[in-house]
N, C-alpha and C. Protein backbone atom coordinates (compact mmCIF):
# COMPACT_ATOMS: atom_id res chain seq x y z
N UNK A 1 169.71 117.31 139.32
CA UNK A 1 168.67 117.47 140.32
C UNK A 1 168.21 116.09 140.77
N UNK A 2 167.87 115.86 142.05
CA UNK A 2 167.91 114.62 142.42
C UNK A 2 166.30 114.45 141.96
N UNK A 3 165.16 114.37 141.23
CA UNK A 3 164.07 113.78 140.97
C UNK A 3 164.01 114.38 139.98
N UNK A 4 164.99 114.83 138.80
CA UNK A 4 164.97 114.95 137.44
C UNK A 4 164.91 113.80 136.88
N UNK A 5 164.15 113.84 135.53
CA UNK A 5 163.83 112.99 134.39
C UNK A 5 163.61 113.49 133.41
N UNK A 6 164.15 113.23 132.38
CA UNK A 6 163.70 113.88 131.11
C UNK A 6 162.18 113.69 130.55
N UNK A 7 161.39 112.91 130.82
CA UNK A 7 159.91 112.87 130.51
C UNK A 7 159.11 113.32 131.34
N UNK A 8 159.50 114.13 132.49
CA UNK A 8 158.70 113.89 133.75
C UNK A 8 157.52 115.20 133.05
N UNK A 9 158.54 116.32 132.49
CA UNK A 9 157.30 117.19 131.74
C UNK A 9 157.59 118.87 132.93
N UNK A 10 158.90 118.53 133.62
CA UNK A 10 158.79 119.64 134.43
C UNK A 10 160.47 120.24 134.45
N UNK A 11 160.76 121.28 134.56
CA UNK A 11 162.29 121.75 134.48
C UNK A 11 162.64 121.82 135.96
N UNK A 12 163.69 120.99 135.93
CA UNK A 12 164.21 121.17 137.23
C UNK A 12 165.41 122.06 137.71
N UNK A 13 165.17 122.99 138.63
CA UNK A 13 165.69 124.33 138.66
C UNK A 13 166.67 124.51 139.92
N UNK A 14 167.73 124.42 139.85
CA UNK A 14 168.65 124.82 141.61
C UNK A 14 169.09 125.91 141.49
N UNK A 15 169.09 126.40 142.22
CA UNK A 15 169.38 127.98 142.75
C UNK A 15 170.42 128.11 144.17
N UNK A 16 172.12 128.09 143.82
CA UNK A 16 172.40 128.53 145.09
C UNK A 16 173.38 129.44 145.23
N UNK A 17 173.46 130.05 146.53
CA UNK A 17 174.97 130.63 146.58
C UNK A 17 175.61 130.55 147.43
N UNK A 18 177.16 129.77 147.16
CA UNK A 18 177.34 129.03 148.16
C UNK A 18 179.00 129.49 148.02
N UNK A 19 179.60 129.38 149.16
CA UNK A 19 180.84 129.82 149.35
C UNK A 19 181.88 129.01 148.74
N UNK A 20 183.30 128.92 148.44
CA UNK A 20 183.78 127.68 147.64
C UNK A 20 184.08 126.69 148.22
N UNK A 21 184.24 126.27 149.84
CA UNK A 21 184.19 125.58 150.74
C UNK A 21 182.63 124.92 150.59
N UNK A 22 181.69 125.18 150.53
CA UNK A 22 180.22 124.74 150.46
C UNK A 22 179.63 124.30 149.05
N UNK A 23 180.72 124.45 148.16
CA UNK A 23 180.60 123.94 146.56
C UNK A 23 181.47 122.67 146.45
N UNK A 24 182.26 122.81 146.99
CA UNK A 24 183.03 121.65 147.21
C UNK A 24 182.30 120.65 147.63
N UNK A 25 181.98 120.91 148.86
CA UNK A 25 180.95 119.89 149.96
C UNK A 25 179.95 119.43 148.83
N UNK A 26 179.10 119.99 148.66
CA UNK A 26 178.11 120.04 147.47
C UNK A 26 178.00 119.19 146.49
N UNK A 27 179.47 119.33 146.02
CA UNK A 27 180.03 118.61 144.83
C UNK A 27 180.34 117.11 145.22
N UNK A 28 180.85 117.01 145.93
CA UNK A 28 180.85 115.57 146.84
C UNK A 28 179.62 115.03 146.84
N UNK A 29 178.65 115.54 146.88
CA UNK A 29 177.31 114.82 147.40
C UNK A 29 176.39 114.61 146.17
N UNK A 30 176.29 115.95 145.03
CA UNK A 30 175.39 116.02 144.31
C UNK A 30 175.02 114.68 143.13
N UNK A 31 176.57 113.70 142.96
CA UNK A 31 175.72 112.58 142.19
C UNK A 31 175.31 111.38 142.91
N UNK A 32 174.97 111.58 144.57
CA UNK A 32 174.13 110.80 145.15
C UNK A 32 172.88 111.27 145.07
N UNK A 33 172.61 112.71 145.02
CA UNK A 33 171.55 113.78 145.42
C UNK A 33 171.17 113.90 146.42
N UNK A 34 172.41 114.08 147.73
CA UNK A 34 171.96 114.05 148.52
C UNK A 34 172.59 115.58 149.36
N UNK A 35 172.86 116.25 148.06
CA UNK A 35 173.33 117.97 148.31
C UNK A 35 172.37 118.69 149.00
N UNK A 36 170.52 118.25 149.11
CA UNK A 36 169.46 118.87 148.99
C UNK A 36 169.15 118.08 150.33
N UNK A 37 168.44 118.68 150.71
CA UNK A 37 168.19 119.71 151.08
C UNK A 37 169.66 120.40 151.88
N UNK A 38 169.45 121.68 151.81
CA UNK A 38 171.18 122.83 151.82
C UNK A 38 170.15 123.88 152.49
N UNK A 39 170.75 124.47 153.27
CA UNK A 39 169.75 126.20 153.57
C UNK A 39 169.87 127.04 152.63
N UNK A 40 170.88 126.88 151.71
CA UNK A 40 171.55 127.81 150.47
C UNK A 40 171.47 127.26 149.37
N UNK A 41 170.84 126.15 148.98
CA UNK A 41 170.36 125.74 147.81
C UNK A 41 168.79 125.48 147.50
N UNK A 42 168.26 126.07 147.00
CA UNK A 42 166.70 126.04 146.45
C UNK A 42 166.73 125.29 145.09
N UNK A 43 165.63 124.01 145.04
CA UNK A 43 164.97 123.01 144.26
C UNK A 43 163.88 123.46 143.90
N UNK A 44 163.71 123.54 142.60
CA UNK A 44 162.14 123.66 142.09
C UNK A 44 161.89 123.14 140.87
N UNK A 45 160.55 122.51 140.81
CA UNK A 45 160.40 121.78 139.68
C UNK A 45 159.01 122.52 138.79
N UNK A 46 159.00 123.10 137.92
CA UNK A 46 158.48 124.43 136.68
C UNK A 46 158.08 123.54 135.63
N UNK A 47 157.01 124.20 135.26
CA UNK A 47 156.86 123.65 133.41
C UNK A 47 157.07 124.96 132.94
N UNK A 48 157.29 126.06 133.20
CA UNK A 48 158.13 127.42 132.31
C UNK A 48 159.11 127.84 133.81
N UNK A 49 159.89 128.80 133.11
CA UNK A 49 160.62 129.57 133.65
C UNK A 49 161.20 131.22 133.28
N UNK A 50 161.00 132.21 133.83
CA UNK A 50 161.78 133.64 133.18
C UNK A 50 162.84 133.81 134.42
N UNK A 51 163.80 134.66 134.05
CA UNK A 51 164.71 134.87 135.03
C UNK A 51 165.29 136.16 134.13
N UNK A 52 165.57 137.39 135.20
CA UNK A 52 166.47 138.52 134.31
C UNK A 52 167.50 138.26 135.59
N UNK A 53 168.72 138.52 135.43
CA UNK A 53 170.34 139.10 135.36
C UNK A 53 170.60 140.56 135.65
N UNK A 54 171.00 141.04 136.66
CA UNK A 54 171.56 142.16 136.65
C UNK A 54 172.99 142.57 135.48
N UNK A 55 173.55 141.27 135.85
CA UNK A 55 174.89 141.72 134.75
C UNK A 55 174.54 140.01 133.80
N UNK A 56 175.64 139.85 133.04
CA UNK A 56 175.67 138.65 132.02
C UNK A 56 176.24 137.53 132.95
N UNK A 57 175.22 136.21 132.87
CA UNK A 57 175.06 135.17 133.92
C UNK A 57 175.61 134.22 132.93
N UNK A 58 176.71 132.96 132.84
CA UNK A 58 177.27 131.74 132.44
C UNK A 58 175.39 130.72 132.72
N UNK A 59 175.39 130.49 131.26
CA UNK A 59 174.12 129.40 131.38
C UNK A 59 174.53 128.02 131.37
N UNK A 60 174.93 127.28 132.34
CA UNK A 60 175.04 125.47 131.51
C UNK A 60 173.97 124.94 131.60
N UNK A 61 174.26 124.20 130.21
CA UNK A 61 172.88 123.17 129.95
C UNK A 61 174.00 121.75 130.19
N UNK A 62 173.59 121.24 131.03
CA UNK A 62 173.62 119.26 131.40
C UNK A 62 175.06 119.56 131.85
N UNK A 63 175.48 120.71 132.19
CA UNK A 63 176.91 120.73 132.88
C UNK A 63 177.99 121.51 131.98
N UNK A 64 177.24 121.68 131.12
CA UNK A 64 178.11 122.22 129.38
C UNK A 64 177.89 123.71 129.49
N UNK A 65 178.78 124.42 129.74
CA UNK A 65 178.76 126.67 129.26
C UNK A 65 178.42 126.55 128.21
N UNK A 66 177.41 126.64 127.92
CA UNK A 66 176.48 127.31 126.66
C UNK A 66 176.42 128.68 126.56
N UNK A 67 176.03 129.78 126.93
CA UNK A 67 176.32 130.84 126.93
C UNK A 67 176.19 132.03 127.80
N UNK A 68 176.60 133.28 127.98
CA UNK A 68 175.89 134.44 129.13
C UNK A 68 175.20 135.31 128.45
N UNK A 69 174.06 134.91 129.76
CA UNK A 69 173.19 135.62 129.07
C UNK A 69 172.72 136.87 130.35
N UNK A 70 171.14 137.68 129.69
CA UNK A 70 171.10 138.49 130.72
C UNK A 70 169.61 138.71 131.28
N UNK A 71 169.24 137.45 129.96
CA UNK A 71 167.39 137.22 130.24
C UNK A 71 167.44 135.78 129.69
N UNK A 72 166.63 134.82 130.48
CA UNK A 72 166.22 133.33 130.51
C UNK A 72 164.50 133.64 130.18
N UNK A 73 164.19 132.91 129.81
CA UNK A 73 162.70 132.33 129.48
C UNK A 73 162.90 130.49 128.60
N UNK A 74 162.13 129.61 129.25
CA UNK A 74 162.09 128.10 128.91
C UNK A 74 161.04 127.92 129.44
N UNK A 75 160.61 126.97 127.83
CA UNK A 75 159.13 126.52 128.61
C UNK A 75 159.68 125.22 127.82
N UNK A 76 158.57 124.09 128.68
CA UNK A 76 159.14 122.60 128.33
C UNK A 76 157.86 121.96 127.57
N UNK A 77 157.69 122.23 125.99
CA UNK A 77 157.14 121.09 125.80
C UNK A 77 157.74 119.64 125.53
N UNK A 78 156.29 118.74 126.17
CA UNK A 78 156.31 117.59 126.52
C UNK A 78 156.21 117.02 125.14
N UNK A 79 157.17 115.65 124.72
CA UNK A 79 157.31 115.17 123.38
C UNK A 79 157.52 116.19 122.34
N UNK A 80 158.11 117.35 121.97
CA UNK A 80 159.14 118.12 121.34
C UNK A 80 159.97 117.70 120.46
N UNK A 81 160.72 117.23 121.74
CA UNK A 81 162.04 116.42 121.20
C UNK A 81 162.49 115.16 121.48
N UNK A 82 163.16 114.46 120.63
CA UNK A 82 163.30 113.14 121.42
C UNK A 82 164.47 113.24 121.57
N UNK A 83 164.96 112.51 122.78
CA UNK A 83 166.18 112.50 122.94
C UNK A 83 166.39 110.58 123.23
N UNK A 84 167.46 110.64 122.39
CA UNK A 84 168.39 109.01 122.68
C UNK A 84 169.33 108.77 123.33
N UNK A 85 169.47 107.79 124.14
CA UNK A 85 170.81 108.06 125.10
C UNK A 85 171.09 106.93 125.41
């Protein structure tokens, strides 16, 4: 997400659906961050989140398939965890 940070204290959320011609494009652009604004991609920045699934949804965390699921709930506490990098 182009104004993600890991301390900022907020989950940053994209939402799109996009044809595979328009993922492509997308993909080209997204490690400038300049994918956004898209008419078909929605940015939002949350300190929680719920989301239900009609069927079982592929979750990645940082780009990684972690798992499908068919209900999301994340809430972000601030200093939790530390992360080193």
């Amino acid at each position: 997400a182009p104004r993600a940070h890991p301390g900022d204290g907020v989950i940053d959320v994209l939402d799109f659906r996009l044809t595979f011609k328009d993922r492509l494009m997308a993909r080209k652009k997204m490690y400038a961050g300049i994918h956004i604004p898209h008419p078909r991609i929605s940015y939002r920045r949350l300190p929680a989140l719920q989301m239900e699934f009609d069927r079982p949804t592929r979750l990645k965390v940082d780009g990684e398939n972690f798992a499908k699921i068919r209900q999301l709930s994340v809430r972000l506490d601030v200093g939790a965890l530390r992360l080193v990098l």
